[in-house]
Every structure is written in C-alpha cells, then in structure tokens.
PDB file of N, CA and C in Angstrom:
ATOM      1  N   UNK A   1     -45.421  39.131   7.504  1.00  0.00           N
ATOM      2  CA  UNK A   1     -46.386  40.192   7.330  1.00  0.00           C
ATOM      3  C   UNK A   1     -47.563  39.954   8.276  1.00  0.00           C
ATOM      4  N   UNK A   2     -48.225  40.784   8.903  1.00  0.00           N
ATOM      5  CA  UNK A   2     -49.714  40.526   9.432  1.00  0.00           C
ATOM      6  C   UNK A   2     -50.069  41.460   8.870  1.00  0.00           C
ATOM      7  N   UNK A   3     -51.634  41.196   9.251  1.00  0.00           N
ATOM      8  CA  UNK A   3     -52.912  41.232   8.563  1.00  0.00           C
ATOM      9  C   UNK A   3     -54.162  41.254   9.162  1.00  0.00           C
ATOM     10  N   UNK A   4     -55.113  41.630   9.278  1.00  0.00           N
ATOM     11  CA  UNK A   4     -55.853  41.366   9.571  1.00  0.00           C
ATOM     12  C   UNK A   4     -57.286  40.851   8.045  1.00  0.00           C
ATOM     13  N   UNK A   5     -57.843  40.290   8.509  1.00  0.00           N
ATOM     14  CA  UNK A   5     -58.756  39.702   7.319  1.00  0.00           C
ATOM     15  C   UNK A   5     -60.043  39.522   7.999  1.00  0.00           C
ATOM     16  N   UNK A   6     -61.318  40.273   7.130  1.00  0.00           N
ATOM     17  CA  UNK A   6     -62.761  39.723   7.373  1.00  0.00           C
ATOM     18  C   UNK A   6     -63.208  38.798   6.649  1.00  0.00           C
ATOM     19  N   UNK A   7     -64.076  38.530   7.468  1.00  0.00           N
ATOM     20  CA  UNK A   7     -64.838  37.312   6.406  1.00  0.00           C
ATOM     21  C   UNK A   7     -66.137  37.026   6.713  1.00  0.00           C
ATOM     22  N   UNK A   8     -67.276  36.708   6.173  1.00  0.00           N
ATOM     23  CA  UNK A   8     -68.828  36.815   6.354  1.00  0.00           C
ATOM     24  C   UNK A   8     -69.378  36.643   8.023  1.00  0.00           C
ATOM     25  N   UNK A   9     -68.614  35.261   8.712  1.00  0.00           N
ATOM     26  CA  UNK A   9     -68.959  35.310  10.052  1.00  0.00           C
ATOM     27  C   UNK A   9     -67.288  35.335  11.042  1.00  0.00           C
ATOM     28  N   UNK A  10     -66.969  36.368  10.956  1.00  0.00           N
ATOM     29  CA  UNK A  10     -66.119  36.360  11.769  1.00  0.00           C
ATOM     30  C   UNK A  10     -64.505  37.224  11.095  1.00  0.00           C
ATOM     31  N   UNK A  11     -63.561  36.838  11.863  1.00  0.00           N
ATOM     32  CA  UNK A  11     -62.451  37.488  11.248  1.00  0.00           C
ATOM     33  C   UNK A  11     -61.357  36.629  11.123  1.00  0.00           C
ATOM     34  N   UNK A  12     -60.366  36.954  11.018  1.00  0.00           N
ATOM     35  CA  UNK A  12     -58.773  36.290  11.174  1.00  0.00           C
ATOM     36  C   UNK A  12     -57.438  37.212  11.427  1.00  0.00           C
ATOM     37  N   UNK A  13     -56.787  36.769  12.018  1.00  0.00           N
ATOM     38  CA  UNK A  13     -55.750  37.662  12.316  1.00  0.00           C
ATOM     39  C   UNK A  13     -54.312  36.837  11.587  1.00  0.00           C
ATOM     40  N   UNK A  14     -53.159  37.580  11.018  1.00  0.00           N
ATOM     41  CA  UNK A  14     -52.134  36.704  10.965  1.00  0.00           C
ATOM     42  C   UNK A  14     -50.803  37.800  11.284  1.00  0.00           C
ATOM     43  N   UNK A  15     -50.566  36.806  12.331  1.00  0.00           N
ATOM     44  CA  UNK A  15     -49.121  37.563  13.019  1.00  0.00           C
ATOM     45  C   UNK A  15     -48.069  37.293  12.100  1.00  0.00           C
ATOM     46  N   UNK A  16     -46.831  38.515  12.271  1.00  0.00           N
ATOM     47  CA  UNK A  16     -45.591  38.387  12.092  1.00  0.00           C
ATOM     48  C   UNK A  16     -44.945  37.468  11.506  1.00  0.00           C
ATOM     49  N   UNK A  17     -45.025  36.475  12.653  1.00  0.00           N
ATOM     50  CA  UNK A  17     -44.369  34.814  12.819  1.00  0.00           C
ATOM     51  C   UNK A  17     -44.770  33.652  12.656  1.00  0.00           C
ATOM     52  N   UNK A  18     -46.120  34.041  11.354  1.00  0.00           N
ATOM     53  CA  UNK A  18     -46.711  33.263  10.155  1.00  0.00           C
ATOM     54  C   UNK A  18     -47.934  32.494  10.852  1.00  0.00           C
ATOM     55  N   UNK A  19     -47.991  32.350  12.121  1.00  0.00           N
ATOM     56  CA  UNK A  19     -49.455  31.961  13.017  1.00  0.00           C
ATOM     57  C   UNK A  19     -50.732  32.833  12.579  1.00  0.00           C
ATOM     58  N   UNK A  20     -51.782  32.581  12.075  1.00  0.00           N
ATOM     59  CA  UNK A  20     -53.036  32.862  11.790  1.00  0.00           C
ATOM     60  C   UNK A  20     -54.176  32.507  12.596  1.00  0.00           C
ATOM     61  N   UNK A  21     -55.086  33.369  13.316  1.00  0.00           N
ATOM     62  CA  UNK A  21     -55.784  32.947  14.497  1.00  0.00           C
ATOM     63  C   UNK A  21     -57.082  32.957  14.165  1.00  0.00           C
ATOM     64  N   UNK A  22     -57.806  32.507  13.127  1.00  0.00           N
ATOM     65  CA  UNK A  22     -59.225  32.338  13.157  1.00  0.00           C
ATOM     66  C   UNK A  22     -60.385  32.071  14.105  1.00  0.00           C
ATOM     67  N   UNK A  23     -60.953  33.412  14.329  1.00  0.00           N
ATOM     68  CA  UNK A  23     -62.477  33.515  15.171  1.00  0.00           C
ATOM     69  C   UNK A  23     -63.590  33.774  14.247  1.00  0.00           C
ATOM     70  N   UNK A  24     -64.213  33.137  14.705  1.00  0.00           N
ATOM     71  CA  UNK A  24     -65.925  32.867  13.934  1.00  0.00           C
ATOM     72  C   UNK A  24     -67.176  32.344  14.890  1.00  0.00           C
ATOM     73  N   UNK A  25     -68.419  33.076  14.124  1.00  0.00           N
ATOM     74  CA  UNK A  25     -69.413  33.009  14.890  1.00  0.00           C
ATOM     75  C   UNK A  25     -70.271  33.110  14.367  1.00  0.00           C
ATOM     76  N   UNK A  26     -70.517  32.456  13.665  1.00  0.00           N
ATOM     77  CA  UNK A  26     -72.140  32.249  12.720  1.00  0.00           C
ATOM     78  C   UNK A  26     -72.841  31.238  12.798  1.00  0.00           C
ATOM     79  N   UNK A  27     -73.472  31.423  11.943  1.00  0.00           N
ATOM     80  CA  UNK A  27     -74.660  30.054  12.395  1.00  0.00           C
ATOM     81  C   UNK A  27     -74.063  28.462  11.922  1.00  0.00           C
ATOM     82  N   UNK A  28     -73.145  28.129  11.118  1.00  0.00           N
ATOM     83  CA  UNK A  28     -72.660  27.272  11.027  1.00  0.00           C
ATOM     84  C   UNK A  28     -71.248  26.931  11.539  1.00  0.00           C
ATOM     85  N   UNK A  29     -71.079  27.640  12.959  1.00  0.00           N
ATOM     86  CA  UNK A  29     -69.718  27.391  13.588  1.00  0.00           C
ATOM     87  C   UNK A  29     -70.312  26.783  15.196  1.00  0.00           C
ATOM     88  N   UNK A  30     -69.193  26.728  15.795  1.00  0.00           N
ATOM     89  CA  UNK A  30     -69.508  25.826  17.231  1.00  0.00           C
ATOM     90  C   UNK A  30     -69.071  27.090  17.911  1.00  0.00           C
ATOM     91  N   UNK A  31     -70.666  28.012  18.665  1.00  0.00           N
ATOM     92  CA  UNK A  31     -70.970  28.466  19.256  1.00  0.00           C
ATOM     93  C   UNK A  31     -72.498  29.443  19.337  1.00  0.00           C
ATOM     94  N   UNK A  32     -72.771  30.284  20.375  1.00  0.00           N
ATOM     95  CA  UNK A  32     -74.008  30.501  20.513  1.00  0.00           C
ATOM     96  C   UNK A  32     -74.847  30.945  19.459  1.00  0.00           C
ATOM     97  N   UNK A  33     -74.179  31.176  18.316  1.00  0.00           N
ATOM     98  CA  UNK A  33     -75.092  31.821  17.082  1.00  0.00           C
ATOM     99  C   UNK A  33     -75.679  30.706  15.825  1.00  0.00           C
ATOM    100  N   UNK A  34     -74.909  29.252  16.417  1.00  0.00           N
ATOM    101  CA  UNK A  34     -75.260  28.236  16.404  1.00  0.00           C
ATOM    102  C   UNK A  34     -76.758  27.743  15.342  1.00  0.00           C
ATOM    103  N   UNK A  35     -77.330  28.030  16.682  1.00  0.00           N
ATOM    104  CA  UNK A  35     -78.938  28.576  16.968  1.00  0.00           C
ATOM    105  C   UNK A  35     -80.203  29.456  16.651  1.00  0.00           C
ATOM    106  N   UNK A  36     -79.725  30.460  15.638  1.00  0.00           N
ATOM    107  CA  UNK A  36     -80.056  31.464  15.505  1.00  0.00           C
ATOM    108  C   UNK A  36     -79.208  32.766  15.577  1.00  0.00           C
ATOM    109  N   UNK A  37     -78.657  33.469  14.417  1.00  0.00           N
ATOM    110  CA  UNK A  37     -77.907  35.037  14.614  1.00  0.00           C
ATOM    111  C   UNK A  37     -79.016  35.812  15.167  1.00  0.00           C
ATOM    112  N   UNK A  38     -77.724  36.714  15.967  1.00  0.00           N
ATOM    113  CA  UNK A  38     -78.438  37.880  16.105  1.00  0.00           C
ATOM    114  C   UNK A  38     -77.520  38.986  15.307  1.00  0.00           C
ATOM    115  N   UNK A  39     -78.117  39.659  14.157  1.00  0.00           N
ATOM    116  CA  UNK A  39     -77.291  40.908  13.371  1.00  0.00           C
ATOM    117  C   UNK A  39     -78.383  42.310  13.713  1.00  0.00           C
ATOM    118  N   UNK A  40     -77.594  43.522  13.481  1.00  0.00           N
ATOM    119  CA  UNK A  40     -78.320  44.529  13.298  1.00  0.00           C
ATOM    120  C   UNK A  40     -77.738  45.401  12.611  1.00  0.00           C
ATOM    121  N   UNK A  41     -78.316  46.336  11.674  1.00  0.00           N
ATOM    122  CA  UNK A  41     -77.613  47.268  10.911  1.00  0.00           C
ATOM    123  C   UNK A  41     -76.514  47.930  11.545  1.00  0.00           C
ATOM    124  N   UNK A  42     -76.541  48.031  12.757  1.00  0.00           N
ATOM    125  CA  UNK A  42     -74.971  49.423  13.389  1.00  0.00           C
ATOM    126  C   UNK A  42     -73.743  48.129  13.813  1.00  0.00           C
ATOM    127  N   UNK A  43     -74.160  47.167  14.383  1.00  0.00           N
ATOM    128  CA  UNK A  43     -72.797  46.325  14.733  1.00  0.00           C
ATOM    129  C   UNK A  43     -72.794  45.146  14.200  1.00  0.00           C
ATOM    130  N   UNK A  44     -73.941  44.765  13.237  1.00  0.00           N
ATOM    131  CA  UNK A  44     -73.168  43.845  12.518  1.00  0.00           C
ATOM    132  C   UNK A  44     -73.916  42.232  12.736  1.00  0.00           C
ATOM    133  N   UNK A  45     -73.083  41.153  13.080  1.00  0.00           N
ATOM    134  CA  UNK A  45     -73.661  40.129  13.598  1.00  0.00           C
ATOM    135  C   UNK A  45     -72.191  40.304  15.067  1.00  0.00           C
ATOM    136  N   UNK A  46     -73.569  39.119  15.957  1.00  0.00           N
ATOM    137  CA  UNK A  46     -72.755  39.556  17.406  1.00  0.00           C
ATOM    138  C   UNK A  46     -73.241  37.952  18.054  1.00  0.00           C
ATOM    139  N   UNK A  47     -71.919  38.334  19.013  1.00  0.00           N
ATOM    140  CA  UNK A  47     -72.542  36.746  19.779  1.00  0.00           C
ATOM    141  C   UNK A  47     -71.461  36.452  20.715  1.00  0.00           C
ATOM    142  N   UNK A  48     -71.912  35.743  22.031  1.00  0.00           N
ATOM    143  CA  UNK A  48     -71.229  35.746  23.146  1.00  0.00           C
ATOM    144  C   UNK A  48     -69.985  35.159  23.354  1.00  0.00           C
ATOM    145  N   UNK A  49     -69.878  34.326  22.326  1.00  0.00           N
ATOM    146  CA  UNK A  49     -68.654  33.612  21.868  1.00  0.00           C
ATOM    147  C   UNK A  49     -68.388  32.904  21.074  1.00  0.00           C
ATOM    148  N   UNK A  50     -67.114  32.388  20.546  1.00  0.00           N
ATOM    149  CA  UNK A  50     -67.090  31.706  19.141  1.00  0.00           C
ATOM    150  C   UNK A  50     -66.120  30.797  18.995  1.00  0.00           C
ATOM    151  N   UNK A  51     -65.939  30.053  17.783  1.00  0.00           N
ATOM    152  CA  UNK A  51     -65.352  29.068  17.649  1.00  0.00           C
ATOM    153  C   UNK A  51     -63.296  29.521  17.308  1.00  0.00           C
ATOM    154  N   UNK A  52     -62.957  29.007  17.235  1.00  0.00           N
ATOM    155  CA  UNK A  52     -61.466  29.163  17.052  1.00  0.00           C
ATOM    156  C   UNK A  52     -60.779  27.979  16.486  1.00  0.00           C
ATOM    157  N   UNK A  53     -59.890  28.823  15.538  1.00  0.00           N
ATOM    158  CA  UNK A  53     -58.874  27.879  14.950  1.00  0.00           C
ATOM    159  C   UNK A  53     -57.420  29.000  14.496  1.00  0.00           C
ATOM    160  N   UNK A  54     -56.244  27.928  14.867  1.00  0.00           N
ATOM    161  CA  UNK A  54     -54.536  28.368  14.661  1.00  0.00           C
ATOM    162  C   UNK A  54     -54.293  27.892  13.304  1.00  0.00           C
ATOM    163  N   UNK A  55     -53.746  28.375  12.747  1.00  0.00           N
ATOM    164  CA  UNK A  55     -53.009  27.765  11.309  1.00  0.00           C
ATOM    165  C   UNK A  55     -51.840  28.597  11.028  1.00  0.00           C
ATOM    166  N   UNK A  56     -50.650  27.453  10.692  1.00  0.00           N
ATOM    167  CA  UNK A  56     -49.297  28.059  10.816  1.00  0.00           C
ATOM    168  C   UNK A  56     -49.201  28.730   9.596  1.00  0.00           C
ATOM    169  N   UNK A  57     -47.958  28.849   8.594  1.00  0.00           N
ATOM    170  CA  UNK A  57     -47.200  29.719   7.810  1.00  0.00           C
ATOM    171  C   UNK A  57     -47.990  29.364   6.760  1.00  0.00           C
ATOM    172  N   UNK A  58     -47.701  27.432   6.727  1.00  0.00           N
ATOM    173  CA  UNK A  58     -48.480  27.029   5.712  1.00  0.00           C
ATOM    174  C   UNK A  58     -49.739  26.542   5.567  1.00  0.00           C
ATOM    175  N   UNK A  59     -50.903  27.230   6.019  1.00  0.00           N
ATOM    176  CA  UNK A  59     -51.528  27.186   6.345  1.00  0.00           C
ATOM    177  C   UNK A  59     -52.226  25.494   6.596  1.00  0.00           C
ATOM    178  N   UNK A  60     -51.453  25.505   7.405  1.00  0.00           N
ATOM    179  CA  UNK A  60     -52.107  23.589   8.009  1.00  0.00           C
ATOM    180  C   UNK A  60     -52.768  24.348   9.649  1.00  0.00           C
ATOM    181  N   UNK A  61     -53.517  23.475  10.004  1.00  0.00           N
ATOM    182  CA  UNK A  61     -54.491  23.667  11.032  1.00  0.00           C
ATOM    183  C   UNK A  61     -53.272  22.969  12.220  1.00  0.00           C
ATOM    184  N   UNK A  62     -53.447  24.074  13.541  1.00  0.00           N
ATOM    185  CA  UNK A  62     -52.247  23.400  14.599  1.00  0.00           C
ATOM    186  C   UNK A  62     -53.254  22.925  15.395  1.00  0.00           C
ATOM    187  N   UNK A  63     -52.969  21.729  15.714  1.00  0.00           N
ATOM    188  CA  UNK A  63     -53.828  20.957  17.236  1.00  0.00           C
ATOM    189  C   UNK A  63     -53.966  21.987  18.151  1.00  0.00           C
ATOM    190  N   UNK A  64     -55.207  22.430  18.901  1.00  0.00           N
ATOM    191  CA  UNK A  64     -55.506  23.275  19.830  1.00  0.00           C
ATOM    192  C   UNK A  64     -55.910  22.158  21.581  1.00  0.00           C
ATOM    193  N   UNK A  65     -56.107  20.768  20.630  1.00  0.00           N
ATOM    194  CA  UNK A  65     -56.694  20.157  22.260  1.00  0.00           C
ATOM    195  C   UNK A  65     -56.003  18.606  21.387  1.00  0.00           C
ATOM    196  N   UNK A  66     -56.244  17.769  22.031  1.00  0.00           N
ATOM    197  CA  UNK A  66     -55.629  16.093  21.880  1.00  0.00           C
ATOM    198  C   UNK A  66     -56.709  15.562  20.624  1.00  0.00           C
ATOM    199  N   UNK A  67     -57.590  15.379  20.437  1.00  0.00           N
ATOM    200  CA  UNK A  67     -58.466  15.562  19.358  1.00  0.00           C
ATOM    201  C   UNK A  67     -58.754  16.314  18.878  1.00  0.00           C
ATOM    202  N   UNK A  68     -58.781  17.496  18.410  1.00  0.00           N
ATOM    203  CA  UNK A  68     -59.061  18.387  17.780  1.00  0.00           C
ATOM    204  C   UNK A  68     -58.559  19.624  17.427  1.00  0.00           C
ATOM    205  N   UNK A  69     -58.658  20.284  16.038  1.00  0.00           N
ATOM    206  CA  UNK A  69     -57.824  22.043  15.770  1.00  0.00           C
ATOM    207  C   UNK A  69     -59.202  22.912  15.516  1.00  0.00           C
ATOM    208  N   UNK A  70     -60.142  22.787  16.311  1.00  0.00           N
ATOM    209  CA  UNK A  70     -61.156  23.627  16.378  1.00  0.00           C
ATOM    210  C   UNK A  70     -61.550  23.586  17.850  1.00  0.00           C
ATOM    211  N   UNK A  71     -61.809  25.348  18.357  1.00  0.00           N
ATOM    212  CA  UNK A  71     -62.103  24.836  19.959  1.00  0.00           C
ATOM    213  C   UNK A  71     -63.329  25.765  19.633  1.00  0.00           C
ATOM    214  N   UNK A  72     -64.612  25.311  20.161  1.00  0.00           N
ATOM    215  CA  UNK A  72     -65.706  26.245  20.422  1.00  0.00           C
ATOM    216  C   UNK A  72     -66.009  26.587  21.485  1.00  0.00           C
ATOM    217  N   UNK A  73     -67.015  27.589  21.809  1.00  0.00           N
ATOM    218  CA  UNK A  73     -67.587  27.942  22.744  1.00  0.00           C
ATOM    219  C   UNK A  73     -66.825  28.980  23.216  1.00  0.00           C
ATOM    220  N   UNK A  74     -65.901  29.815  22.562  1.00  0.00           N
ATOM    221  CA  UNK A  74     -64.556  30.287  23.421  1.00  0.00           C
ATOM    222  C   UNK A  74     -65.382  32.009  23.850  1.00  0.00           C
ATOM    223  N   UNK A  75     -65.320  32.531  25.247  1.00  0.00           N
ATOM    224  CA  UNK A  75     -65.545  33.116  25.643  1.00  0.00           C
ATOM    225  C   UNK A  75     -64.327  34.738  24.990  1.00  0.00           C
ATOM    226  N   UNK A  76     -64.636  35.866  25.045  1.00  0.00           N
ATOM    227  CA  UNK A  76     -63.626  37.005  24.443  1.00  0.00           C
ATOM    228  C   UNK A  76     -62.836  36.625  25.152  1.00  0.00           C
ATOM    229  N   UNK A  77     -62.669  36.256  26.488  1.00  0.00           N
ATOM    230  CA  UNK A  77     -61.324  36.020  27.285  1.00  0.00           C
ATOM    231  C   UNK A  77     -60.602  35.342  26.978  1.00  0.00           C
ATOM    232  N   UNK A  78     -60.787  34.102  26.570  1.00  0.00           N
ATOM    233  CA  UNK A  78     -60.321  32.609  26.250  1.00  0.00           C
ATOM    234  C   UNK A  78     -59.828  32.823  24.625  1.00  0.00           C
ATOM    235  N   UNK A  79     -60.546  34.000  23.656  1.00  0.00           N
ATOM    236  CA  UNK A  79     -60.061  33.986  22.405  1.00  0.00           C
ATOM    237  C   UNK A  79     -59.157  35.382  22.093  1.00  0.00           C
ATOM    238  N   UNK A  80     -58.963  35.877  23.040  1.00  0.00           N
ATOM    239  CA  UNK A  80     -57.914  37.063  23.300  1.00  0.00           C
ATOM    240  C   UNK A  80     -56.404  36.463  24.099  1.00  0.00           C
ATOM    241  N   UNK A  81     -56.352  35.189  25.066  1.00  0.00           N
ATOM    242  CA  UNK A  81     -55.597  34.328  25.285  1.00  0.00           C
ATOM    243  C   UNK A  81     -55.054  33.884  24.645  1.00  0.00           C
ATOM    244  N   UNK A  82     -55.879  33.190  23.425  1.00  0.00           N
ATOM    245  CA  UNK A  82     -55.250  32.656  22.410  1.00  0.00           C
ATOM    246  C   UNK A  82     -54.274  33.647  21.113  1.00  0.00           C
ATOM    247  N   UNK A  83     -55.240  34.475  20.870  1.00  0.00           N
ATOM    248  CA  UNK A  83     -54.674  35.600  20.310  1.00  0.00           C
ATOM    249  C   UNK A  83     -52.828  35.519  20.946  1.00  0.00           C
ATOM    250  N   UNK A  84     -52.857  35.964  21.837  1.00  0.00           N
ATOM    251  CA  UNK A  84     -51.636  36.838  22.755  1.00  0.00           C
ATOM    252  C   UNK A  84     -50.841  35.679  22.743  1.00  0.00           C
ATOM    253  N   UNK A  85     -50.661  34.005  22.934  1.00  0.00           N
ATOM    254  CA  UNK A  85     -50.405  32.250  23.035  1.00  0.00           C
ATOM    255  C   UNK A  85     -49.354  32.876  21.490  1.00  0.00           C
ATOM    256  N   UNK A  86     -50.394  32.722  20.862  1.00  0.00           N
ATOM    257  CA  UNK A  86     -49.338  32.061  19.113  1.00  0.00           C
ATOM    258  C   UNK A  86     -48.614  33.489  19.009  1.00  0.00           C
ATOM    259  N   UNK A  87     -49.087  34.893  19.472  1.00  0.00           N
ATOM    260  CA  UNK A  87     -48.731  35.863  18.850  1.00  0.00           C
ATOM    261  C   UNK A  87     -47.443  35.884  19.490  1.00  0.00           C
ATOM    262  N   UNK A  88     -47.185  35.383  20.716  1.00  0.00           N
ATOM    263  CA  UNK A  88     -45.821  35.226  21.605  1.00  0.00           C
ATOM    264  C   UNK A  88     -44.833  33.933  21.264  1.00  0.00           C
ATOM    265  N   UNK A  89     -45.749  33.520  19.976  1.00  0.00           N
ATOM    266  CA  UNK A  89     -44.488  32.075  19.872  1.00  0.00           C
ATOM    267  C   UNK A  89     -43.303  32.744  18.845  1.00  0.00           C
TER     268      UNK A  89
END
C-alpha cells in the first residue's frame, strides 16, 4: 500500500514495496530550521532543506551513509533523489 502521511514538522511517504521515506524540518531535526522556524499562516512551516530517513516494511531504519540512518542538510534535489532511489528498489 502507499501513503502518504503528515506529521507536525514534515511528512513521510510509503511506497508500494514497503520503503518509507521520511523528510523533516523543524526545529529539532538536522537542518536549517534548526535555528529558528520560519512558519506563516498560507504555507505553513518552510525551510531550505531537511533531514531524511528510509525505513523498510518493518519499520527498522536502513543505513543511508557508513555511520548513520539519518542524513541532514538534504537540499529538495538530494531528497527527491532519494525519494525516486527506494521508490525504484
């Protein structure tokens, strides 16, 4: 089944083929909102980029780098990559 799912800072996606792609961007994730949000009544909270995490069927966290299943800083490019990565496995 996919899905899409909100959640206070950010969203999640879960494909087909049981991969779940968590993006987030709030003040307690690893990226620019870090620091301070910026929200406004018409779009919400916003920010230049955000943190990321994969989690398979069962929801266990998949290694994204050699230490770690959280990657921050991820630019829309880099978390639309990823998106399109698991959604093709």
């Amino acid at each position: 089944m996919s899905e899409f799912r909100v959640q206070e800072n950010g969203f999640q996606i879960e494909m087909a083929n049981g991969y779940t792609v968590s993006v987030q961007f709030g003040k307690y994730h690893y990226c620019s909102s870090r620091h301070g949000e910026k929200r406004d009544s018409w779009r919400g909270l916003q920010c230049s980029d955000a943190e990321v995490a994969v989690m398979d069927s069962n929801d266990k966290f998949i290694a994204l780098d050699e230490h770690d299943d959280v990657r921050g800083y991820q630019s829309v490019s880099e978390v639309i990559a990823l998106i399109n990565k698991f959604n093709d496995m």
